[in-house]
N, C-alpha and C. Protein backbone atom coordinates (compact mmCIF):
# COMPACT_ATOMS: atom_id res chain seq x y z
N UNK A 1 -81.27 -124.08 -135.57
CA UNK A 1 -80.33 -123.78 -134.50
C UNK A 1 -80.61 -124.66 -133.29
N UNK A 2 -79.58 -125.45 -132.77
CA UNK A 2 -79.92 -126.26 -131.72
C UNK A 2 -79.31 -124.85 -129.90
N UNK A 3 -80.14 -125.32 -129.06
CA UNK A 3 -80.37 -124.31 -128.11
C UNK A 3 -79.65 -125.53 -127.11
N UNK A 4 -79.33 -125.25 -125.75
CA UNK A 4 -78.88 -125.71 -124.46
C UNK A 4 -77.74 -126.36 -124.49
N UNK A 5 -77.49 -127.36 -125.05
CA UNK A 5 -76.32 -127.87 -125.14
C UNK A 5 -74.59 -127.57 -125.55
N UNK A 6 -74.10 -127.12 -124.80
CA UNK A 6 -72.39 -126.60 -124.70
C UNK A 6 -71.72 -128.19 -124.90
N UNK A 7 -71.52 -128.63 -125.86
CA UNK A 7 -70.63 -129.64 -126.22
C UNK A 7 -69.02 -129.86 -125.06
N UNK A 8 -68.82 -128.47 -125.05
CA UNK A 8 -67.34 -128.70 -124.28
C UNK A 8 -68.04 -128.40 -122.95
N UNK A 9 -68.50 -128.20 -122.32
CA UNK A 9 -69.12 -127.99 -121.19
C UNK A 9 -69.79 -129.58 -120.42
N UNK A 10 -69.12 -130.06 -119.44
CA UNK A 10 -70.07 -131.29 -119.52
C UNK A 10 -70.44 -130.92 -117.42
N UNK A 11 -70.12 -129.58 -116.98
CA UNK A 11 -70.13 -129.71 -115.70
C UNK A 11 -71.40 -129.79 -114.99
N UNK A 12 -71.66 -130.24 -113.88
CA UNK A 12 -73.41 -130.18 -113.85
C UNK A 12 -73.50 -129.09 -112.34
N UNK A 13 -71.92 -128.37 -111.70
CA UNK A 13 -72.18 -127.47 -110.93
C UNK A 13 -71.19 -126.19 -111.35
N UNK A 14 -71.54 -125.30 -110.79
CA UNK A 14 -70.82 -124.19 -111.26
C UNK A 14 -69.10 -124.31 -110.46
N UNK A 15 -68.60 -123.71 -110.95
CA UNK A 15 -67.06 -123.67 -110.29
C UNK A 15 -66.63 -122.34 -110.03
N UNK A 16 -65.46 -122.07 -108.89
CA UNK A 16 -65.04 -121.14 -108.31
C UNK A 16 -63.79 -120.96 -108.11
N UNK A 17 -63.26 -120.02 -108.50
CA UNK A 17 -61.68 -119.52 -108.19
C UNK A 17 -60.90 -119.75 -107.05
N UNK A 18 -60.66 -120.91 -106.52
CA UNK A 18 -59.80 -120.94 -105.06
C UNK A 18 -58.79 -119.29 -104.96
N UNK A 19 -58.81 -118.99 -103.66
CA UNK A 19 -57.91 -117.98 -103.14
C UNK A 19 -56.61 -118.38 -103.25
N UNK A 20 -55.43 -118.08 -103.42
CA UNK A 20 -54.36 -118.39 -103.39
C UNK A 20 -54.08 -118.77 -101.78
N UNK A 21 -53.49 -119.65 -101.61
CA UNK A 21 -53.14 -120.44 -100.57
C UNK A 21 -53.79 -121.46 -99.97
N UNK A 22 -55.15 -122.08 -101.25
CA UNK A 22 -55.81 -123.10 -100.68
C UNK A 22 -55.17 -124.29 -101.51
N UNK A 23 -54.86 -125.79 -101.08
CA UNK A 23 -54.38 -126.51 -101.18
C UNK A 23 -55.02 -128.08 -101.12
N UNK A 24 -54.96 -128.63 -102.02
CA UNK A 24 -55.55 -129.99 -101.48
C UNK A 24 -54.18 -131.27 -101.96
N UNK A 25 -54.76 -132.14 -100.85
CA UNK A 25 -53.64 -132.67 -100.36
C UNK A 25 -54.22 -134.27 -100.36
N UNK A 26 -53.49 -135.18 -101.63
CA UNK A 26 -54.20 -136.41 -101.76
C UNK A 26 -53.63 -137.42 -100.47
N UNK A 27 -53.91 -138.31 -99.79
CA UNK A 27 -53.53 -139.01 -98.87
C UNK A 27 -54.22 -140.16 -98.68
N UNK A 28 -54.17 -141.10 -98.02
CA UNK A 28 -52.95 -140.86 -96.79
C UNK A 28 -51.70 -141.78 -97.47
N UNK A 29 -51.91 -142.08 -98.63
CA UNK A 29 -50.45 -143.03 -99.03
C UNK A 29 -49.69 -142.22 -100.40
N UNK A 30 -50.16 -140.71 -100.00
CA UNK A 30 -49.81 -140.38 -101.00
C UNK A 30 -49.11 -139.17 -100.45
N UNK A 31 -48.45 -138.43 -101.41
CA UNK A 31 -47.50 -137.34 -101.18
C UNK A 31 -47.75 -135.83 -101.76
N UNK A 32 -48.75 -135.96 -102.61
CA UNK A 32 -48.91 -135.30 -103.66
C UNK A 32 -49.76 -133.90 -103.16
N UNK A 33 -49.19 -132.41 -102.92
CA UNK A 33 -50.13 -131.94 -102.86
C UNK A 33 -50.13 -130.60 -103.84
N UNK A 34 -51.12 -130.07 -103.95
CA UNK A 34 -51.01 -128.90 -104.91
C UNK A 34 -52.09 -127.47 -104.71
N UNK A 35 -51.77 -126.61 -105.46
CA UNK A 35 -52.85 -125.58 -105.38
C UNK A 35 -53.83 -125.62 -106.12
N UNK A 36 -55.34 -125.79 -105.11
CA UNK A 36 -56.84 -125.61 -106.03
C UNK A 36 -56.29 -124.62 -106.47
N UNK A 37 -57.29 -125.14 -107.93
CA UNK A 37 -57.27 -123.88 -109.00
C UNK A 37 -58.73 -123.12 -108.82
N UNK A 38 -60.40 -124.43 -109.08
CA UNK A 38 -60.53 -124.00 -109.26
C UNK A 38 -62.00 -125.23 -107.99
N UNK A 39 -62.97 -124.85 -107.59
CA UNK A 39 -64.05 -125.71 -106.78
C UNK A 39 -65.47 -125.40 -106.87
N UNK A 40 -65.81 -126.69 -106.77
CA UNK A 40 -67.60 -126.90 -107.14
C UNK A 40 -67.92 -127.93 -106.27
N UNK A 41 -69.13 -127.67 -106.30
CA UNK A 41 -69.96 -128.99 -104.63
C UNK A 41 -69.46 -130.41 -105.13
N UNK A 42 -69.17 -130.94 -106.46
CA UNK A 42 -68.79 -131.58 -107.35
C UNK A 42 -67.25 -132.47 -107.64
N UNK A 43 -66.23 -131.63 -107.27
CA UNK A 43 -64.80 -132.03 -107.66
C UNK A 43 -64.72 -130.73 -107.68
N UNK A 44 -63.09 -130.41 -107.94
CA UNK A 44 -61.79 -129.77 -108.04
C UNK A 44 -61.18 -129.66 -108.96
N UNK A 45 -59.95 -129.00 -109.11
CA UNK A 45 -59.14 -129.09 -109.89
C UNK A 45 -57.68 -128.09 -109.13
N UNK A 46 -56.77 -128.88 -109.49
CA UNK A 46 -55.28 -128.35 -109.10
C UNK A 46 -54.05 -128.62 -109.62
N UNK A 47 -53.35 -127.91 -109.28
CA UNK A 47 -51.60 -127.99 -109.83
C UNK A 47 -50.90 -128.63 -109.17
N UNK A 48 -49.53 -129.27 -109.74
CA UNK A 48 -49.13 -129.95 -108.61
C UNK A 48 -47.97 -130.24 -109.48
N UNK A 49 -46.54 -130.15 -108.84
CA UNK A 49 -45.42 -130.67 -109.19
C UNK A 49 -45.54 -131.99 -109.51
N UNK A 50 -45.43 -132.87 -111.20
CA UNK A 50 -45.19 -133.88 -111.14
C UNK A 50 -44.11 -134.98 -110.33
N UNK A 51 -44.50 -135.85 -109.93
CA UNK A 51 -43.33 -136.67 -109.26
C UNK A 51 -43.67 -138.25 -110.07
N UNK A 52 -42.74 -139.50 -109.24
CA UNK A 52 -42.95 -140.67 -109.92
C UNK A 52 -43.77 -141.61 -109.50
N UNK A 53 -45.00 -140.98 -108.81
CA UNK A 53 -46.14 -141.81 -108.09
C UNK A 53 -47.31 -141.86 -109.36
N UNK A 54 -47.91 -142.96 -109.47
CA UNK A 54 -49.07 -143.26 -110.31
C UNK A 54 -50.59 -142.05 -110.41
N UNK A 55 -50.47 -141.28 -111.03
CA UNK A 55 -51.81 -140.34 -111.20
C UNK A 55 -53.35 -141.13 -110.77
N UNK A 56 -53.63 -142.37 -111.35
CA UNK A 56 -54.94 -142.83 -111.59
C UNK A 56 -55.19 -143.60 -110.26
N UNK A 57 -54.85 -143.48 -109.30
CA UNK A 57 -55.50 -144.46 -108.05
C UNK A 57 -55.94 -143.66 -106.93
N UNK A 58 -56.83 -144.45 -106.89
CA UNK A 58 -57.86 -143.70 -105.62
C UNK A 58 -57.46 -143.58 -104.58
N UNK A 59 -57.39 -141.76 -103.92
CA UNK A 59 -56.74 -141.55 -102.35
C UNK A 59 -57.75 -141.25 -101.54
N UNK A 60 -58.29 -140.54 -100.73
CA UNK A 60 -58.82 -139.68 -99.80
C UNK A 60 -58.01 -138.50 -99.94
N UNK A 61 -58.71 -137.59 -99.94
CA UNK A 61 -58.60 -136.09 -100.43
C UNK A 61 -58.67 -135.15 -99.11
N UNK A 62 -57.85 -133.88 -98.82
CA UNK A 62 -57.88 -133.31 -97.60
C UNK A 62 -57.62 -131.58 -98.86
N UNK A 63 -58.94 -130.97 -98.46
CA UNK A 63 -58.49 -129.18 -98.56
C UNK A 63 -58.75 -128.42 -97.23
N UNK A 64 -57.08 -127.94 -97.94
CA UNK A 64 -56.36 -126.59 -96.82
C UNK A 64 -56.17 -125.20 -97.03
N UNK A 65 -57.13 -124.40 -96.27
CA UNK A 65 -56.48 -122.83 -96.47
C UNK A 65 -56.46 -122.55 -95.20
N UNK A 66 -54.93 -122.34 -94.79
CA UNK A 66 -54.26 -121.62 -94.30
C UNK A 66 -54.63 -120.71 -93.28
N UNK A 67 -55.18 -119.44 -94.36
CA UNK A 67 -55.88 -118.22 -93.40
C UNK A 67 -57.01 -118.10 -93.16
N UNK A 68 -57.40 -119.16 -93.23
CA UNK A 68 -58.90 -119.33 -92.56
C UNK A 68 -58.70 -120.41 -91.38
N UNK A 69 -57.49 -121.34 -91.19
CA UNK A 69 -57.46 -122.57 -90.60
C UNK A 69 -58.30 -123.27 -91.04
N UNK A 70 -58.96 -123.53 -92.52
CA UNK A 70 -59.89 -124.38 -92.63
C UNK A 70 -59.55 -125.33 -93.50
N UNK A 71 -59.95 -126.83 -92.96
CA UNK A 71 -59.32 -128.09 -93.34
C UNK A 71 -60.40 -128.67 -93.30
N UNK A 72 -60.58 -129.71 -94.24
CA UNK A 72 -61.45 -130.89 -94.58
C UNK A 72 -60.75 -131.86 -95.02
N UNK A 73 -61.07 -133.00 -94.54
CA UNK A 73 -60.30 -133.93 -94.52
C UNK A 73 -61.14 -135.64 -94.92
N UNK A 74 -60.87 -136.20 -95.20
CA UNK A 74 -60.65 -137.80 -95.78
C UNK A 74 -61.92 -137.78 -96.83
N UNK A 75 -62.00 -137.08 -98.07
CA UNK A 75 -63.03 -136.94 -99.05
C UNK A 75 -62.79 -137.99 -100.15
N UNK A 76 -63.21 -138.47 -100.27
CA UNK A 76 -63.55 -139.66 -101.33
C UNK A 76 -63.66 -138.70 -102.83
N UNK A 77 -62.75 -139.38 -103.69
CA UNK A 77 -62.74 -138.52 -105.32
C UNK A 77 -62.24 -139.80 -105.92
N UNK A 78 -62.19 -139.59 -107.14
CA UNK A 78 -61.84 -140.22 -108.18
C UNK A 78 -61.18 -139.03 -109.22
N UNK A 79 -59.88 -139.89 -109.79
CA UNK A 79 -59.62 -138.67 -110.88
C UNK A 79 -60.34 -138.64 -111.92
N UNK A 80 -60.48 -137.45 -112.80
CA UNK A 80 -61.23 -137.70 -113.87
C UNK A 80 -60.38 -136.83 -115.22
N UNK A 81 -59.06 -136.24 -114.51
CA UNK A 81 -58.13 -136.07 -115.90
C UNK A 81 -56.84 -135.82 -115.24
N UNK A 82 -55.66 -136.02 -115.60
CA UNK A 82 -54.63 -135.52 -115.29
C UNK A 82 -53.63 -135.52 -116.12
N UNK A 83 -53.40 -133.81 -116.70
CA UNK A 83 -52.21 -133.62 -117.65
C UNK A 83 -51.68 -132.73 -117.56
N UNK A 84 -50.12 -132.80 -118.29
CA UNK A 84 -49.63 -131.92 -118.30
C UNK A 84 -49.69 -130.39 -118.41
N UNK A 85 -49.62 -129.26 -117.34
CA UNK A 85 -50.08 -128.36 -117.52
C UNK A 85 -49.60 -127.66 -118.54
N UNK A 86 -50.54 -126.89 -119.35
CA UNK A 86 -50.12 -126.06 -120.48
C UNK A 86 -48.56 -124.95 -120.02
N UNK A 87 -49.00 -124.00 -119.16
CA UNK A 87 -48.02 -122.82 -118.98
C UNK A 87 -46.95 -123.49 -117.51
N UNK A 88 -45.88 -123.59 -118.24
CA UNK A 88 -44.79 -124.30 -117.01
C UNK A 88 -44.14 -123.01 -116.09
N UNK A 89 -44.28 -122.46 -115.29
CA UNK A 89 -43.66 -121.43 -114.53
C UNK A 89 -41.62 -121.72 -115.00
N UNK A 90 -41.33 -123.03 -114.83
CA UNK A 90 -39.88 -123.19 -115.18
C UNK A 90 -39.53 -125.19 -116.01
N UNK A 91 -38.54 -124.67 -116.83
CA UNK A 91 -38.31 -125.67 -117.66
C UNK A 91 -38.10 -126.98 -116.51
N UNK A 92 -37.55 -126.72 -115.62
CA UNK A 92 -36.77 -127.94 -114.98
C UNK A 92 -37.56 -128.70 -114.05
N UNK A 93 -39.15 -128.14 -113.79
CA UNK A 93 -40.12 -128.92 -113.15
C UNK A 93 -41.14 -129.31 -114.12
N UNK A 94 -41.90 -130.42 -113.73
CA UNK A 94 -42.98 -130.89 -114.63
C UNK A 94 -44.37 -130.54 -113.89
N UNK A 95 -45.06 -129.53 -114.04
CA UNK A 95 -46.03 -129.34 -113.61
C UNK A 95 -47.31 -130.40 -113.93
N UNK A 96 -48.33 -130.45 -113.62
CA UNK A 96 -49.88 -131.31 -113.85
C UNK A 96 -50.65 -130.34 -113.30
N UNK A 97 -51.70 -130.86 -113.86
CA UNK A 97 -52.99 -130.48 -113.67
C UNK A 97 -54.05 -131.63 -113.46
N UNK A 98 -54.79 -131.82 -112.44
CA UNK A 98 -55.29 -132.75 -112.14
C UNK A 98 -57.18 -132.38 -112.11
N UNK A 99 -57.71 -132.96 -112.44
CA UNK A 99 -59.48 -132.62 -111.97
C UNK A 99 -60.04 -134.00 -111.46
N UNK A 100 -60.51 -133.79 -110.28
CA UNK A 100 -61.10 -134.89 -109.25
C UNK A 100 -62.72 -134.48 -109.26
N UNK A 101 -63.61 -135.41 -109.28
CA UNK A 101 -64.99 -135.96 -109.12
C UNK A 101 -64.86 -136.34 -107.23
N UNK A 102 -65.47 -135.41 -106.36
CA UNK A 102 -65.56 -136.33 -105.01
C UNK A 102 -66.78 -137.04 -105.22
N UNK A 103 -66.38 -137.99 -104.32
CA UNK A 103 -67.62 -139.30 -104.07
C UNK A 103 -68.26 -138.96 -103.19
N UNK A 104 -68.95 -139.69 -102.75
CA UNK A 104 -70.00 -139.85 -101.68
C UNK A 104 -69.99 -138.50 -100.38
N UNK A 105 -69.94 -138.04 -100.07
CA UNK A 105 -69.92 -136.75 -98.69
C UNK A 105 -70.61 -136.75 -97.87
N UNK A 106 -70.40 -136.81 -96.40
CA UNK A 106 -70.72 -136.95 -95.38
C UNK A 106 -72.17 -135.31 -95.05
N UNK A 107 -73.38 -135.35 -95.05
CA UNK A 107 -73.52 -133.97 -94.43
C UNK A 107 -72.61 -133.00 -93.87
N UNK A 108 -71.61 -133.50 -92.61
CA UNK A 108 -70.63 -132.36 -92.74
C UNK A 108 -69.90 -132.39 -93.33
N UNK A 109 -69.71 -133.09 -94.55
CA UNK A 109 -68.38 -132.20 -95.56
C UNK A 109 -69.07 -131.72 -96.29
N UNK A 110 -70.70 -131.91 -96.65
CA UNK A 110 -70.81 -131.07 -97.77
C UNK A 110 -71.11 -129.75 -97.19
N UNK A 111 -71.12 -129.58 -95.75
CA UNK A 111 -71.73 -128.22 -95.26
C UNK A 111 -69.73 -127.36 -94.93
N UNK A 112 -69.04 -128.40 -94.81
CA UNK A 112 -67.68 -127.84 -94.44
C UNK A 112 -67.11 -127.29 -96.41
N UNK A 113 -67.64 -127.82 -96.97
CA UNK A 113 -67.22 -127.46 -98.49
C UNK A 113 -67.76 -126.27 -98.65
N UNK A 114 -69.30 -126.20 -98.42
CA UNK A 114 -70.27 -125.30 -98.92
C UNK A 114 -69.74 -123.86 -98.71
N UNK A 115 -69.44 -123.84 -97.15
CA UNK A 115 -68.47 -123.05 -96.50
C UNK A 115 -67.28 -122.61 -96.94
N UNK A 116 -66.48 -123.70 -97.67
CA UNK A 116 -65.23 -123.13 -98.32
C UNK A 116 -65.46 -122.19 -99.60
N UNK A 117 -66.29 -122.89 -100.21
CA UNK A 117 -66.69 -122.13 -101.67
C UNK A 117 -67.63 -120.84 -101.15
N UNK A 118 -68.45 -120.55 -100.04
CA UNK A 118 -68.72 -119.23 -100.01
C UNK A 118 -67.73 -118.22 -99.30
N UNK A 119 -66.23 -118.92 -98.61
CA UNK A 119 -65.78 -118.07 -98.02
C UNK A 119 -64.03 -118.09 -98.41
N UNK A 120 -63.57 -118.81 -99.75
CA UNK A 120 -62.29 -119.26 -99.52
C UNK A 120 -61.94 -119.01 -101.19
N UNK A 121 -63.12 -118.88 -101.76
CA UNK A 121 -62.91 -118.55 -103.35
C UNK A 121 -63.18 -117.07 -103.71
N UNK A 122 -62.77 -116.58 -105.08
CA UNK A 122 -63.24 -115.00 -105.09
C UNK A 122 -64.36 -114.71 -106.68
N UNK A 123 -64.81 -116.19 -106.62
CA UNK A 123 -65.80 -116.51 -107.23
C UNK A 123 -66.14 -117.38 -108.39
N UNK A 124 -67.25 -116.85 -109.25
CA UNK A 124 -67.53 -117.99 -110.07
C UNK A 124 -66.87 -117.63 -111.32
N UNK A 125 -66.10 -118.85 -111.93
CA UNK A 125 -65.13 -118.93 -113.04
C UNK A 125 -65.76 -118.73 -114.11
């Protein structure tokens, strides 16, 4: 019997349920924004109405919730999948699903993140 290794598992931090109404928002030449699904000190993941802008190029990344007023802004990511989401709410939109790797983080974003994930998610997935 082989022990530790989860084949489909390749994450190296745990992940967390965004609250409904948190949002990240790719920029600044981009348009694209959607609802976290799901967050780790690590990358993201979110939904987002497909449109006819290119998935694979590198933006600066901004997350928003609302009822906290809490915003972070110009985060360095890379995508690392983006497809079609399985369950479409309606035929006539094209939903995605996107998962981002952030890059490099400033001390205060990783302390402004740290913050989001202990106060903006309703836990670990």
């Amino acid at each position: 019997m082989s022990e530790g290794k989860d084949e489909t598992e390749r994450r190296k931090h745990k992940r967390y349920r965004a609250h409904d109404g948190a949002f990240a928002v790719l920029g600044p030449h981009s348009t694209k924004i959607g609802q976290i699904i799901d967050v780790s000190v690590g990358g993201l993941a979110f939904s987002y109405i497909a449109g006819k802008e290119p998935s694979d190029a590198t933006f600066e990344l901004s997350i928003l919730f609302a009822q906290d007023s809490f915003h972070l802004t110009k985060i360095p990511f890379k995508t690392i999948s983006d497809q079609e989401a399985k369950e479409v709410p309606s035929n006539t939109l094209t939903m995605r699903r996107s998962g981002l790797q952030f890059g490099e983080l400033t001390p205060s974003q990783i302390s402004q993140l740290q913050y989001f994930i202990r106060n903006c998610t309703t836990g670990e997935v």
